[in-house]
C-alpha atoms as a PDB file:
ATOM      1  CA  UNK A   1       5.798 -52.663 -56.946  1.00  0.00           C
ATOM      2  CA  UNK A   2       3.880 -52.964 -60.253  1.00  0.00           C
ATOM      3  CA  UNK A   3       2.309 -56.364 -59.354  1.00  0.00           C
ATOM      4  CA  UNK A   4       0.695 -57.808 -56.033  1.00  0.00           C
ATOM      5  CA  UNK A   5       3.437 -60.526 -56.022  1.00  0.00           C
ATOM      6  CA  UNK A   6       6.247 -57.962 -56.958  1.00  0.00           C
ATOM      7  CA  UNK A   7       4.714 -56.049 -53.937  1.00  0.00           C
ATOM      8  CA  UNK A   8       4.692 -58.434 -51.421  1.00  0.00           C
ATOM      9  CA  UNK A   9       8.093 -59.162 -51.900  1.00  0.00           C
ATOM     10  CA  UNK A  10       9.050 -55.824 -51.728  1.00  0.00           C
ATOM     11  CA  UNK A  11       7.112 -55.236 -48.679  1.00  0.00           C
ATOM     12  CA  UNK A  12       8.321 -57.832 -46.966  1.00  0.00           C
ATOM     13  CA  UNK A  13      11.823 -57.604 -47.598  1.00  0.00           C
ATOM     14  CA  UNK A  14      11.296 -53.508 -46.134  1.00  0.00           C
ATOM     15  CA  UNK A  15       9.609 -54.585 -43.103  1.00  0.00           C
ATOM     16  CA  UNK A  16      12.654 -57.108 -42.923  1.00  0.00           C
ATOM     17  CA  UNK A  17      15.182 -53.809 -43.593  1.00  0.00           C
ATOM     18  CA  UNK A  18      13.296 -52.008 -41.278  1.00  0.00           C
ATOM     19  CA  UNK A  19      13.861 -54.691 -38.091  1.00  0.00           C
ATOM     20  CA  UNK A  20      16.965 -55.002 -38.950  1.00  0.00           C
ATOM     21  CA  UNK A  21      17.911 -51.507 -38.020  1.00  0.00           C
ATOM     22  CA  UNK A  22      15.641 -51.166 -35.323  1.00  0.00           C
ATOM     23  CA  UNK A  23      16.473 -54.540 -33.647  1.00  0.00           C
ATOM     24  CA  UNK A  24      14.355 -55.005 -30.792  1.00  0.00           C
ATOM     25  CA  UNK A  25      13.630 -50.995 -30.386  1.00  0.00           C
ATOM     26  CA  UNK A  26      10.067 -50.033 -32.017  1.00  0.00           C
ATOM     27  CA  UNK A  27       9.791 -49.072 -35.068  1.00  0.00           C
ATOM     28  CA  UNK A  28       9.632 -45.324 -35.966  1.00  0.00           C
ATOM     29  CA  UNK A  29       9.644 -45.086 -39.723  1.00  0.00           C
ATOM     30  CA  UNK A  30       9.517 -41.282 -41.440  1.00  0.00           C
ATOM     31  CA  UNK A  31       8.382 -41.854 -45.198  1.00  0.00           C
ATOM     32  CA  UNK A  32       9.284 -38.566 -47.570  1.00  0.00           C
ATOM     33  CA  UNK A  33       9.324 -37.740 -51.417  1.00  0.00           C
ATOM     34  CA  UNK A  34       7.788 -35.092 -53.235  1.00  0.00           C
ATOM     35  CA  UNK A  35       4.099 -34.826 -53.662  1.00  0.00           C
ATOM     36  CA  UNK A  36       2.831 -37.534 -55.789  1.00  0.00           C
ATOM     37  CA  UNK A  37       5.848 -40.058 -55.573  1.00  0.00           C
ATOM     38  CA  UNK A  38       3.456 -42.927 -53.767  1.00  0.00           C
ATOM     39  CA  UNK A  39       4.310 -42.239 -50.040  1.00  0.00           C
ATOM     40  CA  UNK A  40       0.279 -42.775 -48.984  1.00  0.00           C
ATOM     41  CA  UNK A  41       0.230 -46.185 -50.823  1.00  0.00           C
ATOM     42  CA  UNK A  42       3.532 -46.951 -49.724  1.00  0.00           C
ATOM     43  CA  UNK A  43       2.570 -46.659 -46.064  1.00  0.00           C
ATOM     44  CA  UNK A  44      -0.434 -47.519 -46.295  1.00  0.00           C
ATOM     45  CA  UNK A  45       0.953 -51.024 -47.374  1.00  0.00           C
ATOM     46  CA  UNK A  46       3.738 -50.867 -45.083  1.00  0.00           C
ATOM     47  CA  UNK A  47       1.826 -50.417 -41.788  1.00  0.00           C
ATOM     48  CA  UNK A  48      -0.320 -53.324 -41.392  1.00  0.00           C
ATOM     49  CA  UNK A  49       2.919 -55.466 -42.281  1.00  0.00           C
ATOM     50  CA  UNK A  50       4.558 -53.264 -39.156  1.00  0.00           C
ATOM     51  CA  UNK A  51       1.404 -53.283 -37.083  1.00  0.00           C
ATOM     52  CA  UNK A  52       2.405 -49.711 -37.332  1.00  0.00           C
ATOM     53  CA  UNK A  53       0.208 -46.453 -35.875  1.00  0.00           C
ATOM     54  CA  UNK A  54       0.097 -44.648 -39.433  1.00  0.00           C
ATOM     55  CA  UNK A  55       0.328 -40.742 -39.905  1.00  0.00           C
ATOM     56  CA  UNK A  56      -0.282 -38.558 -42.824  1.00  0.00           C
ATOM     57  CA  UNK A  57       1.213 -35.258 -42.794  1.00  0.00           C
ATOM     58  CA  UNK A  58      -1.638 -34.476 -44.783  1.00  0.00           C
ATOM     59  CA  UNK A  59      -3.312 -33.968 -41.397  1.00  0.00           C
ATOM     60  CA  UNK A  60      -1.123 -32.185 -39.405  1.00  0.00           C
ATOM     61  CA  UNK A  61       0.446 -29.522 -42.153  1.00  0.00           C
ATOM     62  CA  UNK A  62      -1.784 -26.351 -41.470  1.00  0.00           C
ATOM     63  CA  UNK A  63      -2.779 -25.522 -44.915  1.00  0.00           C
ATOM     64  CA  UNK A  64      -0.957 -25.342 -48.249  1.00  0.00           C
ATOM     65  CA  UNK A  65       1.554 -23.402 -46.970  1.00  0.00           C
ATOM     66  CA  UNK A  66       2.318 -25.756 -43.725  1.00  0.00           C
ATOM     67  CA  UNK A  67       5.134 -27.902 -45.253  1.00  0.00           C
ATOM     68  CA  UNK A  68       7.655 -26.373 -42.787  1.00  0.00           C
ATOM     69  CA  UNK A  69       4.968 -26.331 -39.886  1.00  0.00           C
ATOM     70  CA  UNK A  70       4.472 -30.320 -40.422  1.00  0.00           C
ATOM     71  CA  UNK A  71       7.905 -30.783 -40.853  1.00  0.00           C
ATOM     72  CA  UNK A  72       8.321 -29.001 -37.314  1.00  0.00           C
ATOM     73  CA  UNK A  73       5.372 -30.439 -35.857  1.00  0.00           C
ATOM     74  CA  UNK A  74       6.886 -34.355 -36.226  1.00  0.00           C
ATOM     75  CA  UNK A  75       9.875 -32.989 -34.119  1.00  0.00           C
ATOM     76  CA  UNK A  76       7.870 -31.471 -31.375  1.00  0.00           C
ATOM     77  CA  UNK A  77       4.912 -32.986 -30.796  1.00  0.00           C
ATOM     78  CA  UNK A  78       4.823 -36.609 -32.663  1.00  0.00           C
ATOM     79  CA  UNK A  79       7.992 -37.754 -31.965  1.00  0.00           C
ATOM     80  CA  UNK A  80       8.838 -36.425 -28.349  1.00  0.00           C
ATOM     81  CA  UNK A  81       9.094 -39.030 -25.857  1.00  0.00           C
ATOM     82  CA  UNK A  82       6.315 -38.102 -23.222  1.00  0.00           C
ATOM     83  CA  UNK A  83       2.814 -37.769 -24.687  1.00  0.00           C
ATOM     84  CA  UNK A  84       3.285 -37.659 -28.050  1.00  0.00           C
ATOM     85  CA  UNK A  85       0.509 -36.985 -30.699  1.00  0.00           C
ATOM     86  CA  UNK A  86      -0.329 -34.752 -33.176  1.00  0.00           C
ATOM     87  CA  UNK A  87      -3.121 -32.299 -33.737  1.00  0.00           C
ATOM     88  CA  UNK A  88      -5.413 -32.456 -36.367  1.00  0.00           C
ATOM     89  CA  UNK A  89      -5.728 -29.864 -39.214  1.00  0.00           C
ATOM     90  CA  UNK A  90      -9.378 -28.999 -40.079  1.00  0.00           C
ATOM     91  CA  UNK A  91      -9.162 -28.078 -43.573  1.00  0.00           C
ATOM     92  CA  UNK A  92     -12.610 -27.107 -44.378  1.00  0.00           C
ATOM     93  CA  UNK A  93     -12.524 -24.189 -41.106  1.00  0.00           C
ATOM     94  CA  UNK A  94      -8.882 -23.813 -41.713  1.00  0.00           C
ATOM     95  CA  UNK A  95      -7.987 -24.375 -37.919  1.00  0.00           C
ATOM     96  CA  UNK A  96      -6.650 -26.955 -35.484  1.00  0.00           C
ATOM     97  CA  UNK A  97      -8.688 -29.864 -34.370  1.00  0.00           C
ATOM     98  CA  UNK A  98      -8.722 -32.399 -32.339  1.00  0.00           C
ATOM     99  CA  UNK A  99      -5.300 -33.898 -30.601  1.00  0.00           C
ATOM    100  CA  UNK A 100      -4.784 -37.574 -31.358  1.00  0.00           C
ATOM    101  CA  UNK A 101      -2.477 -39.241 -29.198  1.00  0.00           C
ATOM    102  CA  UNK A 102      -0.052 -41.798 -30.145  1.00  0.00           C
ATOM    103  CA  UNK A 103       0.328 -45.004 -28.135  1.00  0.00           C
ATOM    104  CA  UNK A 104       4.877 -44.196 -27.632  1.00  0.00           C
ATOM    105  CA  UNK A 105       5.146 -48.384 -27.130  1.00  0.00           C
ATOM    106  CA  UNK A 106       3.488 -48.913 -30.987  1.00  0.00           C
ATOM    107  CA  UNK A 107       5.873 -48.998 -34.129  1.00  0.00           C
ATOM    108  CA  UNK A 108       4.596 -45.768 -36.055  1.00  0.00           C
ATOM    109  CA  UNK A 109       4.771 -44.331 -39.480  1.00  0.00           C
ATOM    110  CA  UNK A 110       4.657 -40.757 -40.616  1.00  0.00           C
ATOM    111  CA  UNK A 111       4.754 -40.256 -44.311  1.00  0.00           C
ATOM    112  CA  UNK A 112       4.460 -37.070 -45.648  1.00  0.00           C
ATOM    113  CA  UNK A 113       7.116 -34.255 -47.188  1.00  0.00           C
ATOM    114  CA  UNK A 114       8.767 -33.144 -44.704  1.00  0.00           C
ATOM    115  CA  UNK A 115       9.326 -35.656 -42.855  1.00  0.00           C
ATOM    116  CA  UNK A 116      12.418 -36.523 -42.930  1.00  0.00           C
ATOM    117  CA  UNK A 117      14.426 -33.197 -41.555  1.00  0.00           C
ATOM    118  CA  UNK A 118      17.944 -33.818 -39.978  1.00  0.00           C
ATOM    119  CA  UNK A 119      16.411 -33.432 -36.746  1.00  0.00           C
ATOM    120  CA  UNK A 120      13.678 -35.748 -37.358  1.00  0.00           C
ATOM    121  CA  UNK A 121      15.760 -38.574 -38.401  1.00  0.00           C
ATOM    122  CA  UNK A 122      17.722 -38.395 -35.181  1.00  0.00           C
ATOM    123  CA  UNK A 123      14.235 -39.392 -33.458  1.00  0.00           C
ATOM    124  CA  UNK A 124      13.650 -42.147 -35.843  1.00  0.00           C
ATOM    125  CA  UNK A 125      15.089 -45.676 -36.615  1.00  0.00           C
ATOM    126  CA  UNK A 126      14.494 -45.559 -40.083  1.00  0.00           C
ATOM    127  CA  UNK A 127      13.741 -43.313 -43.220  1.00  0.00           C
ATOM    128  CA  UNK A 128      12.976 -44.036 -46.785  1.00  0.00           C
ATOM    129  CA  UNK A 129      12.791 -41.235 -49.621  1.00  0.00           C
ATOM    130  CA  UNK A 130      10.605 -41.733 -52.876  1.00  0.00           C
ATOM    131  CA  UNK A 131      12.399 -41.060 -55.532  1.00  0.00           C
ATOM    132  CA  UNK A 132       9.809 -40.237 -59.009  1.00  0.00           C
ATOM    133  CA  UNK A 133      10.281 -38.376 -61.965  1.00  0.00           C
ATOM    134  CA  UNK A 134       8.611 -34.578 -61.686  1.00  0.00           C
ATOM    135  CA  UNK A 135       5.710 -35.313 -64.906  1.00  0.00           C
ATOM    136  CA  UNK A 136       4.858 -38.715 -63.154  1.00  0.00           C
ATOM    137  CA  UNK A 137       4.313 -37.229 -59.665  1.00  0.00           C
ATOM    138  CA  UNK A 138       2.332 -34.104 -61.200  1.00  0.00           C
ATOM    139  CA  UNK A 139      -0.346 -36.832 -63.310  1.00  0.00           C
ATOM    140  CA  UNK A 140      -0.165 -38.827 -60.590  1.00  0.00           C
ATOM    141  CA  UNK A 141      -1.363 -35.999 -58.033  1.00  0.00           C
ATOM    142  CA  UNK A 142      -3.699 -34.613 -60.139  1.00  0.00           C
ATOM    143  CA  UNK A 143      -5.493 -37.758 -61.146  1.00  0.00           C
ATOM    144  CA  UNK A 144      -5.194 -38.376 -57.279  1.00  0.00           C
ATOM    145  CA  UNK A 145      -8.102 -35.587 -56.174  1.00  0.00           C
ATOM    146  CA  UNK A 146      -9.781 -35.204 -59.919  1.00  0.00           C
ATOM    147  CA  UNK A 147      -7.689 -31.592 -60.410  1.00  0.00           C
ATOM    148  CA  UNK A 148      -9.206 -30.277 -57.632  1.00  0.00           C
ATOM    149  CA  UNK A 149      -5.330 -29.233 -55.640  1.00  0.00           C
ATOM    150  CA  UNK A 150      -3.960 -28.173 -59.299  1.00  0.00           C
ATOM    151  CA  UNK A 151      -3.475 -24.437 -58.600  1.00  0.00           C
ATOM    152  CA  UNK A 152      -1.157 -25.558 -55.203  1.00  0.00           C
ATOM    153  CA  UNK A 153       1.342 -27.595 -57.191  1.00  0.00           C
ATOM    154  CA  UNK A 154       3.887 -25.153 -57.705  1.00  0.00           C
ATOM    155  CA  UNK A 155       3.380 -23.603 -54.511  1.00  0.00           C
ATOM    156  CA  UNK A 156       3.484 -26.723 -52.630  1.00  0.00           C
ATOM    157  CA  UNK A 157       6.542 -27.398 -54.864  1.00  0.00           C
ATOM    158  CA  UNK A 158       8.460 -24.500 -54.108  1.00  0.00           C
ATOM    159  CA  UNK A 159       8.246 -25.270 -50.101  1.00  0.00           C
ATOM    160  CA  UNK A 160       9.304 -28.918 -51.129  1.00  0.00           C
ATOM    161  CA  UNK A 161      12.145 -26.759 -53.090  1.00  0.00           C
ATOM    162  CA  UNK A 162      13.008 -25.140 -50.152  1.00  0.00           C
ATOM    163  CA  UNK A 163      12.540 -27.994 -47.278  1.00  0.00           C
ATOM    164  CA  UNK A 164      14.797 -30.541 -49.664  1.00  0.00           C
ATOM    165  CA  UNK A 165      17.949 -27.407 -50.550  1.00  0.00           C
ATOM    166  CA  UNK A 166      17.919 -27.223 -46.131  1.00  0.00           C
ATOM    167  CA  UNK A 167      17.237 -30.331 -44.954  1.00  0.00           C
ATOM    168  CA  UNK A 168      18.840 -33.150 -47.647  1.00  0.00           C
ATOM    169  CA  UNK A 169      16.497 -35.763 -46.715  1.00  0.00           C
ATOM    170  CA  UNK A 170      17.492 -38.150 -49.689  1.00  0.00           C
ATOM    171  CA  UNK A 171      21.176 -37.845 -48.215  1.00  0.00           C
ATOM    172  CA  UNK A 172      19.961 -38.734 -44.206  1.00  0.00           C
ATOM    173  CA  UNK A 173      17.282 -41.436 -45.567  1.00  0.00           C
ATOM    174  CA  UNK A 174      18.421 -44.929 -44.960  1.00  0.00           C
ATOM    175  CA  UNK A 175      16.979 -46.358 -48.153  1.00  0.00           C
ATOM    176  CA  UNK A 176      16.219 -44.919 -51.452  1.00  0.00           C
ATOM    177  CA  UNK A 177      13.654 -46.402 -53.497  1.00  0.00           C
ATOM    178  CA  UNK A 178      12.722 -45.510 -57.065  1.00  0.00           C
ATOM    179  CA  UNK A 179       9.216 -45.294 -57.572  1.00  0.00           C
ATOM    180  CA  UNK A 180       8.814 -45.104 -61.502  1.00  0.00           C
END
């Protein structure tokens, strides 16, 4: 995806992948790589082309120790059939929100780590992993919020240590994409 034409091609020919597997069933797309390997820009891109509800895990997780708990959360409460939704992580009081509902007739993405757990792909019809090389995704997430998250890197790394040794989500994802 290095240029806008490169991009567009490459979105379209996902959103193409992606109705493939789903058919005429809506689209529920999880979206998972390690922290910094372009899953925000990736949806971000992907869910107009989907006219997709969109959902950042960087919402739900309750603080920098909530990998597991937004991992769980997309199991429970996003992807279950009646009402589904999500509650809202207030970062600044360091407490649940608001609930947002999610409209269960809507194609939806959740990116985030975590996302794709064994028992989140069996509600889904389709995950991608981000694939990126560890220096690449560090720059990249540090350049992302000016330094500010630098001291949580290698805790927030050592939870996506320990999600990725359980869980295998490169080896359930449906597609595989590089992002270097």
């Amino acid at each position: 995806m290095s240029s806008s034409v490169g991009a567009e091609l490459t979105v379209r020919s996902l959103v193409a992948a992606i109705r493939n597997a789903t058919g005429t069933v809506r689209p529920v797309v999880l979206l998972d790589g390690r922290s910094g390997s372009g899953k925000s820009v990736l949806a971000e891109t992907l869910a107009p082309a989907l006219d997709a509800q969109l959902l950042s895990l960087d919402d739900v997780y309750p603080g920098w120790d909530g990998l597991e708990a937004g991992s769980a959360a997309v199991h429970t409460t996003v992807l279950r059939a009646v009402d589904p939704g999500w509650w809202r992580w207030d970062w600044a009081s360091a407490r649940e929100a608001e609930w947002h509902p999610l409209d269960p007739d809507r194609a939806l993405i959740v990116e985030g780590c975590g996302a794709v757990s064994r028992a989140n792909r069996r509600l889904a019809t389709f995950s991608i992993w981000l694939e990126l090389d560890a220096a690449e995704r560090q720059r990249r997430f540090s350049e992302r919020d000016a330094g500010r998250f630098d001291p949580f890197w290698d805790s927030w790394a050592a939870q996506e240590d320990a999600f990725i040794a359980r869980e295998h989500p490169r080896d359930v994802a449906d597609l595989l994409i590089d992002a270097g």
